[in-house]
N, C-alpha and C. Protein backbone atom coordinates (compact mmCIF):
# COMPACT_ATOMS: atom_id res chain seq x y z
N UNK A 1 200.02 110.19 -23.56
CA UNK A 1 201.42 110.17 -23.17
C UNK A 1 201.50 109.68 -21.73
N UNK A 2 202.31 108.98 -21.43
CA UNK A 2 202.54 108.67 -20.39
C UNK A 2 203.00 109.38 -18.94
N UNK A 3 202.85 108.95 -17.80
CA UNK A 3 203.08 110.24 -17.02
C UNK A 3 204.33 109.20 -16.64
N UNK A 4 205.79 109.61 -16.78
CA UNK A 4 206.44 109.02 -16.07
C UNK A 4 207.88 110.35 -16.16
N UNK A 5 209.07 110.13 -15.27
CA UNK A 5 210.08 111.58 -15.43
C UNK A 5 210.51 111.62 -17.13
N UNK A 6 210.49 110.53 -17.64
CA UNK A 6 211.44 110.51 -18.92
C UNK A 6 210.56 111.45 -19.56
N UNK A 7 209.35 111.02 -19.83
CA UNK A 7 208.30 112.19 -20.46
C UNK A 7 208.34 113.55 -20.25
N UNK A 8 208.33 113.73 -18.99
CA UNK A 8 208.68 115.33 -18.14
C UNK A 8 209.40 115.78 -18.86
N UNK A 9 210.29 115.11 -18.91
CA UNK A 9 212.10 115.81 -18.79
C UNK A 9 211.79 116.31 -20.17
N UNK A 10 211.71 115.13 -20.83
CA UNK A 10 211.62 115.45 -22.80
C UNK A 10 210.60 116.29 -22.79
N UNK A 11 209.36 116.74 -22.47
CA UNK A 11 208.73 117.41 -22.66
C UNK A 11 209.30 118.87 -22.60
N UNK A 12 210.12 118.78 -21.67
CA UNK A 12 210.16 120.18 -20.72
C UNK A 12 211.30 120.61 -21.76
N UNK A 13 212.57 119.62 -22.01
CA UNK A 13 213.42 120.26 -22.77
C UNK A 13 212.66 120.77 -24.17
N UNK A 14 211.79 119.87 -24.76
CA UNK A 14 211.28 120.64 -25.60
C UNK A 14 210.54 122.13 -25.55
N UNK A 15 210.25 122.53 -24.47
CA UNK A 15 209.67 123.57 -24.07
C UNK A 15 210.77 124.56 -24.06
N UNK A 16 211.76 124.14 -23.52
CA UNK A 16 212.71 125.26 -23.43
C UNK A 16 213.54 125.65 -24.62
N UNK A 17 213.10 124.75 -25.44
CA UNK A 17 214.24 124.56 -26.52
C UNK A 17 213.67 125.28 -27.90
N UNK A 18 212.23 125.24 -27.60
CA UNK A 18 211.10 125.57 -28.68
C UNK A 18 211.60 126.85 -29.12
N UNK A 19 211.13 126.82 -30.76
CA UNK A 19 211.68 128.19 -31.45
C UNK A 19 210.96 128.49 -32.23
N UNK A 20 210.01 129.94 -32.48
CA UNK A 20 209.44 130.14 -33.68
C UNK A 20 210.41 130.43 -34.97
N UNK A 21 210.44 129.25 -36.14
CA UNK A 21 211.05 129.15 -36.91
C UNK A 21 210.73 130.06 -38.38
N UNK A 22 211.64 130.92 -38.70
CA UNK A 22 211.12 131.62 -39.99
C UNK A 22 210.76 129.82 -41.11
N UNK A 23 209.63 130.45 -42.00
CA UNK A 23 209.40 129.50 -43.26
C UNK A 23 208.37 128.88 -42.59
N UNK A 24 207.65 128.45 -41.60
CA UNK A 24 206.29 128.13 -41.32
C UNK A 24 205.95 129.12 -40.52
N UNK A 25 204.13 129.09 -41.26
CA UNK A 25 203.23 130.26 -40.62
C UNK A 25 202.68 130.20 -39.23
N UNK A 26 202.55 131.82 -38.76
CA UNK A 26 202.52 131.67 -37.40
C UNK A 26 201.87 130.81 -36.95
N UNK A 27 200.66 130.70 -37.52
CA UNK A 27 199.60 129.90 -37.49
C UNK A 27 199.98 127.95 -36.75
N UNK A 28 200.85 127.70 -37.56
CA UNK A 28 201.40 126.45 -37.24
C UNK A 28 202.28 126.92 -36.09
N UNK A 29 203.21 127.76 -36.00
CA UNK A 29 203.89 127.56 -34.77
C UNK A 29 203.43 127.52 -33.58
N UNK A 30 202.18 128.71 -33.59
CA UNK A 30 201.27 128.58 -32.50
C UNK A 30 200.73 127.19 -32.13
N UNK A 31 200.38 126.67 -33.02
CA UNK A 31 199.81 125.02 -32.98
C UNK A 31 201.08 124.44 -32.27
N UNK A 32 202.11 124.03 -32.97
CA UNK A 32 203.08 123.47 -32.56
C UNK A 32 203.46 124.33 -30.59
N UNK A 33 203.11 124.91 -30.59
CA UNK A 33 203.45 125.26 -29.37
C UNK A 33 202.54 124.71 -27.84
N UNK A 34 201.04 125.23 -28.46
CA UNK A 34 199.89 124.45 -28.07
C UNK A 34 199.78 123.17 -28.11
N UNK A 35 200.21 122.36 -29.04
CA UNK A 35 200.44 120.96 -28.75
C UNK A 35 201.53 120.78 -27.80
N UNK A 36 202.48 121.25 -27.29
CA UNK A 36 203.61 121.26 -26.35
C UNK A 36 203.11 121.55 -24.76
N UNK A 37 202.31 122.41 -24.98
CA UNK A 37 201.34 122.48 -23.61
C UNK A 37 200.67 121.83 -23.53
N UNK A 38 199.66 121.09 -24.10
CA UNK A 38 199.05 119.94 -23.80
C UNK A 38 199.25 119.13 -23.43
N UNK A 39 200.56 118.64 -23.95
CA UNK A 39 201.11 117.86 -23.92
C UNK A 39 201.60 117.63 -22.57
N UNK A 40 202.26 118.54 -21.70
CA UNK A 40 202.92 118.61 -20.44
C UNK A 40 201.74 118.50 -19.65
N UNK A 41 200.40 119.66 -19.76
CA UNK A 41 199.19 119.37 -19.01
C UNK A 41 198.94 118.01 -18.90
N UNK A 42 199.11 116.98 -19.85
CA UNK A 42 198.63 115.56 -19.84
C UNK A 42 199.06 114.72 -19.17
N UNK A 43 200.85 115.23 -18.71
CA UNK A 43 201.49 114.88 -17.46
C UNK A 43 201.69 115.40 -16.22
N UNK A 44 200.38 116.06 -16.31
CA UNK A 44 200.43 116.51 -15.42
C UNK A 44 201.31 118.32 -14.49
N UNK A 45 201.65 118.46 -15.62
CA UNK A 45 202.40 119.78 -15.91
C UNK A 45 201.98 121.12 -15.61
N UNK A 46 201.90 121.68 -14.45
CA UNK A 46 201.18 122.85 -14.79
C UNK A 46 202.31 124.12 -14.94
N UNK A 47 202.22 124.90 -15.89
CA UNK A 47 202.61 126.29 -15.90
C UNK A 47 201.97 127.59 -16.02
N UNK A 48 202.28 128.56 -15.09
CA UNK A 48 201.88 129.91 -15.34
C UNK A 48 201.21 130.58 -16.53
N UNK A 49 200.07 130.99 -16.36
CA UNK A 49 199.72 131.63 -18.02
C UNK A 49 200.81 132.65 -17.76
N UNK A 50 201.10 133.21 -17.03
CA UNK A 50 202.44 134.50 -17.45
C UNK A 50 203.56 133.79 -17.75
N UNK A 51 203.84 132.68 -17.74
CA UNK A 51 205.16 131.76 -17.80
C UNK A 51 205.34 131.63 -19.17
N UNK A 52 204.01 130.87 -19.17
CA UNK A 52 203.50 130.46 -20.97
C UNK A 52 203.40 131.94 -21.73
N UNK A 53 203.26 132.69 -21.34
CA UNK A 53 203.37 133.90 -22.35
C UNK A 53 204.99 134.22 -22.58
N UNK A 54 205.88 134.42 -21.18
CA UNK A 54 207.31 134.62 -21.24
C UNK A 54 207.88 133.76 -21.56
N UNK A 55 207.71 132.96 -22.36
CA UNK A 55 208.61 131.78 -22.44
C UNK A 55 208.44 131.72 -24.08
N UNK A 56 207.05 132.46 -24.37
CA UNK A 56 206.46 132.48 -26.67
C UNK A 56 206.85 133.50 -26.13
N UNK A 57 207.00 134.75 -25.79
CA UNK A 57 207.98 135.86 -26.25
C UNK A 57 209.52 135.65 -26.82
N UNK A 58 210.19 134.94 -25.37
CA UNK A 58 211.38 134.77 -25.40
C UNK A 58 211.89 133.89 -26.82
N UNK A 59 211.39 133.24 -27.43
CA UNK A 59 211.43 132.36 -28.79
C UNK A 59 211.03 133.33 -29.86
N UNK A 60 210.88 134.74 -29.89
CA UNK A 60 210.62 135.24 -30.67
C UNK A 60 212.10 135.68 -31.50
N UNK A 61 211.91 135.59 -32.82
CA UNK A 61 213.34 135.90 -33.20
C UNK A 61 213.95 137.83 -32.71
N UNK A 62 215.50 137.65 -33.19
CA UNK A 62 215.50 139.04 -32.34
C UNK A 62 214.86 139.99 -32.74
N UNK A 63 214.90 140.59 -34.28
CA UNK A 63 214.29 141.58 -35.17
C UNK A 63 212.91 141.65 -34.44
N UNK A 64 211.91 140.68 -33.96
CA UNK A 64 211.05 141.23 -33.67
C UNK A 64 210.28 141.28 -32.07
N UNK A 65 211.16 140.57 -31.33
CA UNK A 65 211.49 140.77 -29.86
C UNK A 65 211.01 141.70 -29.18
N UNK A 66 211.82 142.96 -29.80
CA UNK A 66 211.56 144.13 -29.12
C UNK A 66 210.54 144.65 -29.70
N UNK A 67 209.60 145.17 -30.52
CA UNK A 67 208.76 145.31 -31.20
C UNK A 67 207.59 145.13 -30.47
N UNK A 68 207.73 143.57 -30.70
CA UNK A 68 206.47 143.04 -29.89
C UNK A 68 206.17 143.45 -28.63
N UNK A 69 207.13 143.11 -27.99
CA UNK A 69 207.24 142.90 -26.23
C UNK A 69 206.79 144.49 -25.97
N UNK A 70 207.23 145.34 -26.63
CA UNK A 70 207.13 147.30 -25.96
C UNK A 70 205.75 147.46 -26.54
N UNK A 71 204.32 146.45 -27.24
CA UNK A 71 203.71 147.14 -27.44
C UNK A 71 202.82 145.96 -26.90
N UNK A 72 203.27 144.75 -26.52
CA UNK A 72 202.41 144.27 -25.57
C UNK A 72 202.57 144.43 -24.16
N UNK A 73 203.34 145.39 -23.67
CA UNK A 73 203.08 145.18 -22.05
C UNK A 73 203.32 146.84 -22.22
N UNK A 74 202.62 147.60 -22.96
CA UNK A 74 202.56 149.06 -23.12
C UNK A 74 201.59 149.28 -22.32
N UNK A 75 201.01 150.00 -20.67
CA UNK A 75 200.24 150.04 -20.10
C UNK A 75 199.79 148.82 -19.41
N UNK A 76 200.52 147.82 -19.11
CA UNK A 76 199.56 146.80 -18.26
C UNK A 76 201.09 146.03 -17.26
N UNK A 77 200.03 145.64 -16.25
CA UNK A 77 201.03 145.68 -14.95
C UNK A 77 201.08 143.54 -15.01
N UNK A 78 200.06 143.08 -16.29
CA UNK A 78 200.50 141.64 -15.99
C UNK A 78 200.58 141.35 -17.23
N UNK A 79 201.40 140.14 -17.78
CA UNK A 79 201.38 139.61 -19.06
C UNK A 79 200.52 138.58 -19.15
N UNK A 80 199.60 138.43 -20.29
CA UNK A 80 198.80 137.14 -20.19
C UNK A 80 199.04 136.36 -21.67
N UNK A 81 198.99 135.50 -21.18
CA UNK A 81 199.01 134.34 -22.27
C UNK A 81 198.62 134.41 -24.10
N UNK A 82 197.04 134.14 -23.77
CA UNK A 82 196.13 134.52 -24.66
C UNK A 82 196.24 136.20 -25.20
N UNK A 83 196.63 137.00 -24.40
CA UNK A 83 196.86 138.20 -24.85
C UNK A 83 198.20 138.25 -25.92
N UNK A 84 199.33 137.44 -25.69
CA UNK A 84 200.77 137.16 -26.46
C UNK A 84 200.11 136.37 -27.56
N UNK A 85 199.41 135.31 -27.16
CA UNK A 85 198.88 134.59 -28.44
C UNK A 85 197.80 135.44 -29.49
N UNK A 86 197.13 136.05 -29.11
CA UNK A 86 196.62 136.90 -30.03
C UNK A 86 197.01 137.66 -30.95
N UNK A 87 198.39 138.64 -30.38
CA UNK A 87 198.60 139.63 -30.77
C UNK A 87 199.98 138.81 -31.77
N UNK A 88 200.47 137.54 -31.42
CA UNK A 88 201.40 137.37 -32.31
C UNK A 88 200.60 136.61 -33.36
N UNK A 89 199.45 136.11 -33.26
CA UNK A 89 198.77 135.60 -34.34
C UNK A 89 198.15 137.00 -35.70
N UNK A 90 197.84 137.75 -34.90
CA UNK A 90 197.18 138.44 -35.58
C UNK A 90 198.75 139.91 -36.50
N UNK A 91 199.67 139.82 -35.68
CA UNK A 91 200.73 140.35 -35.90
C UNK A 91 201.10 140.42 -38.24
């Protein structure tokens, strides 16, 4: 991909815009999400692993929002990435 703003921009709105969709498995959304970070890394993009974790929470539908979120940051003073990705994979 090219590094130029048009890329950014589209990248980024896709980032913000991203939604875990009921009817494909987590499995793929995770992918689909991970390809979205790469993707920005490739332009050069850097974001927060706590960013990248608050940002796959926030796309979580509502029903399971709260669920998740009160039993992943149950005892811990940082959110990590790979820790959100785990626990919603394995969820």
């Amino acid at each position: 991909m090219t590094k130029s703003i048009e890329n950014l921009l589209h990248l980024k709105r896709m980032l913000y815009r991203f939604q875990l969709k009921n009817g494909i498995s987590i499995g793929e959304r995770m992918n689909n999400y991970k390809k979205l970070l790469a993707n920005l890394t490739n332009v050069d993009e850097v974001i927060k692993d706590e960013d990248k974790a608050f940002i796959l929470l926030c796309f979580l539908p509502d029903e399971e929002y709260e669920t998740s979120v009160l039993n992943l940051i149950n005892g811990k003073s940082l959110l990590r990435y790979n820790d959100v990705l785990t626990a919603l994979v394995n969820h």
